[in-house]
Protein backbone atom coordinates (compact mmCIF):
# COMPACT_ATOMS: atom_id res chain seq x y z
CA UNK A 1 0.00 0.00 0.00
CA UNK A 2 1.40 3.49 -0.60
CA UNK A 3 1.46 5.69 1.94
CA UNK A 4 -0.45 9.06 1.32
CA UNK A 5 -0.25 13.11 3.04
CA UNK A 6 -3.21 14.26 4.98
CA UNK A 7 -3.76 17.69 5.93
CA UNK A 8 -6.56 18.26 8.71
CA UNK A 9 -6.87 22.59 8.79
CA UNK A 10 -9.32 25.32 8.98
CA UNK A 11 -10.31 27.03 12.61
CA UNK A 12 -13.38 24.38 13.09
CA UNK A 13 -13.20 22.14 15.48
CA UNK A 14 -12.68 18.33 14.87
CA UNK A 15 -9.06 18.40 13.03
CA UNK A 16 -7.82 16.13 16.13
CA UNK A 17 -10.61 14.31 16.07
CA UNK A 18 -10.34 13.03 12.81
CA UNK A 19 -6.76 12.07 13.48
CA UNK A 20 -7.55 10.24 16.70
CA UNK A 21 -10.23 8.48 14.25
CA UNK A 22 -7.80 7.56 11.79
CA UNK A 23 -5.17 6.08 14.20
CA UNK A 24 -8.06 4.02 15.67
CA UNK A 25 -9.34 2.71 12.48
CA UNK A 26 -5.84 2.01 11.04
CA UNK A 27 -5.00 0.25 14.43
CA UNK A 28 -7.66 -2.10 14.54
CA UNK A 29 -7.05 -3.10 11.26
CA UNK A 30 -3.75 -4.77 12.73
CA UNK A 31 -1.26 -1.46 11.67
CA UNK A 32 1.38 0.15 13.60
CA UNK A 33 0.59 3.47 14.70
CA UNK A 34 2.52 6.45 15.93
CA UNK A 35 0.42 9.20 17.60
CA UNK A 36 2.17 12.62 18.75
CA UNK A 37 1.42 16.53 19.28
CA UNK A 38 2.72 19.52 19.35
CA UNK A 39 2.34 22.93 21.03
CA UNK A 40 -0.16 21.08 23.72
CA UNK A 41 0.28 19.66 27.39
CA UNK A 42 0.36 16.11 27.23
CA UNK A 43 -3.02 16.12 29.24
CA UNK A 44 -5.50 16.33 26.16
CA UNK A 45 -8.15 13.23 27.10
CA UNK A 46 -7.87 11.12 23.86
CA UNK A 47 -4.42 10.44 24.77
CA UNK A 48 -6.42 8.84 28.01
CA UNK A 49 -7.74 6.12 25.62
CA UNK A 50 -5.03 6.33 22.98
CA UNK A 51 -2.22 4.56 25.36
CA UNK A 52 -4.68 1.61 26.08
CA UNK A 53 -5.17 0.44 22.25
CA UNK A 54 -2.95 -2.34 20.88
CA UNK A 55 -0.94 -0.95 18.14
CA UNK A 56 -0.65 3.00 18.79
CA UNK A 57 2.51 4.46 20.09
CA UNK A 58 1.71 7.52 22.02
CA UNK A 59 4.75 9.96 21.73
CA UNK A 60 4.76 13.20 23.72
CA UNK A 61 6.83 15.53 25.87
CA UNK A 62 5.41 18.03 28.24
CA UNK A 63 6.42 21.23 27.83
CA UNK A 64 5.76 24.31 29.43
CA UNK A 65 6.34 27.39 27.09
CA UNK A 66 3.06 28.68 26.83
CA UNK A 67 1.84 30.80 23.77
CA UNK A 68 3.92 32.24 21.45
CA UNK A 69 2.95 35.40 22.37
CA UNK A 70 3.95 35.19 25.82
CA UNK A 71 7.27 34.19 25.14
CA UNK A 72 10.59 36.16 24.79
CA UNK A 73 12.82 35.68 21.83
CA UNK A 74 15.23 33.68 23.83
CA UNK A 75 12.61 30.86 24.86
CA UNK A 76 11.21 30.91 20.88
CA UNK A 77 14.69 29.58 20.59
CA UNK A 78 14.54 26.94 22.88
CA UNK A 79 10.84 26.09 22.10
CA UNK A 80 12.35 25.84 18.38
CA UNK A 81 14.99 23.70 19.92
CA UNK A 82 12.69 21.91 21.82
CA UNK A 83 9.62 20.90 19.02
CA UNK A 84 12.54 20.34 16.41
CA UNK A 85 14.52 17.87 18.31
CA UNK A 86 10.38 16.56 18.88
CA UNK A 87 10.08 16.32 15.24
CA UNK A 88 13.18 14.36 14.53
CA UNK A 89 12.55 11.70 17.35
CA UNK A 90 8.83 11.71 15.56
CA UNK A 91 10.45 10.21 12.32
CA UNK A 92 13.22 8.47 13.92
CA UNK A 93 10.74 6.33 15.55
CA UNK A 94 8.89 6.63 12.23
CA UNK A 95 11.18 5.19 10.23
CA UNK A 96 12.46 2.67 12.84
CA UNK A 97 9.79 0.95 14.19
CA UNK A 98 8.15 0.59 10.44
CA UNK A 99 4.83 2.10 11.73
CA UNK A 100 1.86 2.41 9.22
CA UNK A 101 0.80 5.98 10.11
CA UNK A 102 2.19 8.76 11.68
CA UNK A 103 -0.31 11.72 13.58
CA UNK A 104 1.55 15.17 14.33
CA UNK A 105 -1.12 16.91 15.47
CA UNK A 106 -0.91 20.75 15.93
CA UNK A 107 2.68 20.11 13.66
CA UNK A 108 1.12 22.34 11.20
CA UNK A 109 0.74 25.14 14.03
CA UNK A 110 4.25 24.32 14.99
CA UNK A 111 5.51 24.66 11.34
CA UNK A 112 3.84 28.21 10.69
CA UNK A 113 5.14 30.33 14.33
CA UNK A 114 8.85 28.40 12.80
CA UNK A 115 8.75 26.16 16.65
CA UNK A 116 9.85 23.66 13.59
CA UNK A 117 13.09 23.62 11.43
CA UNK A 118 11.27 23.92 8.08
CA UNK A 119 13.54 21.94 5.83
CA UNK A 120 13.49 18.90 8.50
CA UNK A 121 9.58 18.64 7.94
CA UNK A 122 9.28 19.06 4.46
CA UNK A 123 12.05 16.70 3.75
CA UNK A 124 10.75 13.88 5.74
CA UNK A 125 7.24 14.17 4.00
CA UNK A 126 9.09 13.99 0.62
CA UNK A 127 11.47 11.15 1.17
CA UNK A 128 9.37 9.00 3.99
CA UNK A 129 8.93 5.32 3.48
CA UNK A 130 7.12 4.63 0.04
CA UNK A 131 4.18 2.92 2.40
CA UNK A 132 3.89 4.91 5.16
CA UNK A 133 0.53 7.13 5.90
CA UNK A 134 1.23 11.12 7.68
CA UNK A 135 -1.73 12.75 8.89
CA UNK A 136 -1.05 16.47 9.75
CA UNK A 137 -3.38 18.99 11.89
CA UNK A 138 -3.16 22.59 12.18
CA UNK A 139 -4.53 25.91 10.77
CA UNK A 140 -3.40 27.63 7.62
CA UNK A 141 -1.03 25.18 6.18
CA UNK A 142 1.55 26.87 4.53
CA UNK A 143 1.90 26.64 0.28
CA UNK A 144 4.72 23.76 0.47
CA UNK A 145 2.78 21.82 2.95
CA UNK A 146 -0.40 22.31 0.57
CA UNK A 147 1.35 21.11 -2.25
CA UNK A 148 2.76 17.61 -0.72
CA UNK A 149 -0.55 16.62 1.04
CA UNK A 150 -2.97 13.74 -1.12
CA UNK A 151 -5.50 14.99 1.33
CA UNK A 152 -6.79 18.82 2.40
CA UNK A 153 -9.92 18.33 4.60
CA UNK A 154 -10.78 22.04 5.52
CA UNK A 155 -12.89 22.08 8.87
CA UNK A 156 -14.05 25.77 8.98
CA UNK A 157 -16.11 26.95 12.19
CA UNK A 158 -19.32 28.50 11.53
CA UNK A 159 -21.10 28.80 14.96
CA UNK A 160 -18.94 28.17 18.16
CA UNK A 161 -19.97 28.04 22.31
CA UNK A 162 -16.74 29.81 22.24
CA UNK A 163 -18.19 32.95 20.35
CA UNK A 164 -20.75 33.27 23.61
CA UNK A 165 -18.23 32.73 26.05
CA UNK A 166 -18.12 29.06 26.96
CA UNK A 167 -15.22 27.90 27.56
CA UNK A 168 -13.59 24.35 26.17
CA UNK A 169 -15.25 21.68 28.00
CA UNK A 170 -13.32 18.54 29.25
CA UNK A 171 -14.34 15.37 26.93
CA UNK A 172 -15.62 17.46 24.41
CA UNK A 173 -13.32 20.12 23.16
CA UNK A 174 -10.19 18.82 25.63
């Protein structure tokens, strides 16, 4: 089977949802899975039920730097640092353990406030192994990342709780 690019994007919600959906499907088919984020905790409640299913990998780090827009130049660096060394594990373990399909949730987020090297995204998508599946989630994928996805589901929010003030409920936005 060849492996194909999915892009999950737009400001609706469900982009991570459709990844966690994936992973399950393509796990209980028998295939190896590799599940990771970016730019969250590693406290989002899938992740709950994602480490208890035979054949996904859960691979995240903690971190603590907050929104971009809180930080100081110095700790963009090391949050660069940081999700880039994240990123290279990601397909190290990728490419190692022969999984099926790869999730990098939020990677396209990552990729766009440049907490990722570029080049070692982009070059991973374009030389991975011939079978293996990516699925990517994020907002406003960039024209390169556009161009190399099979897939480009666009979720786009038209009415929100968030618009009146409710905040993201546990088990159903988090």
């Amino acid at each position: 089977m060849t492996g194909l690019i999915h892009v999950y994007e737009g400001d609706g919600k469900g982009k991570t949802t459709a990844a966690v959906g994936l992973a399950v499907r393509c796990a209980g088919s028998g295939r190896k899975v590799l599940f990771s984020q970016f730019l969250k905790s590693d406290t989002s409640n899938e992740l709950k039920v994602l480490k208890n299913i035979e054949n996904i990998e859960l691979y995240t780090k903690k971190n603590s730097f907050g929104f971009t827009f809180n930080m100081t130049d110095e700790e963009k660096i090391l949050a660069k640092d940081f999700f880039t060394n994240h990123l290279k594990e990601i397909i190290h373990l990728a490419i190692e353990k022969k999984v099926d399909l790869v999730v990098m949730d939020e990677v396209i987020d990552a990729y766009n406030l440049n907490m990722v090297e570029h080049d070692v995204l982009t070059d991973f998508l374009k030389s991975r192994p011939k079978n293996l599946e990516v699925v990517m989630t994020g907002r406003n994928p960039k024209d390169e990342i556009v161009e190399l996805a099979d897939y480009l589901t666009h979720f786009q929010k038209i009415k929100h709780p968030f618009d009146k003030g409710i905040r993201a409920r546990v088990g159903i936005e988090m």
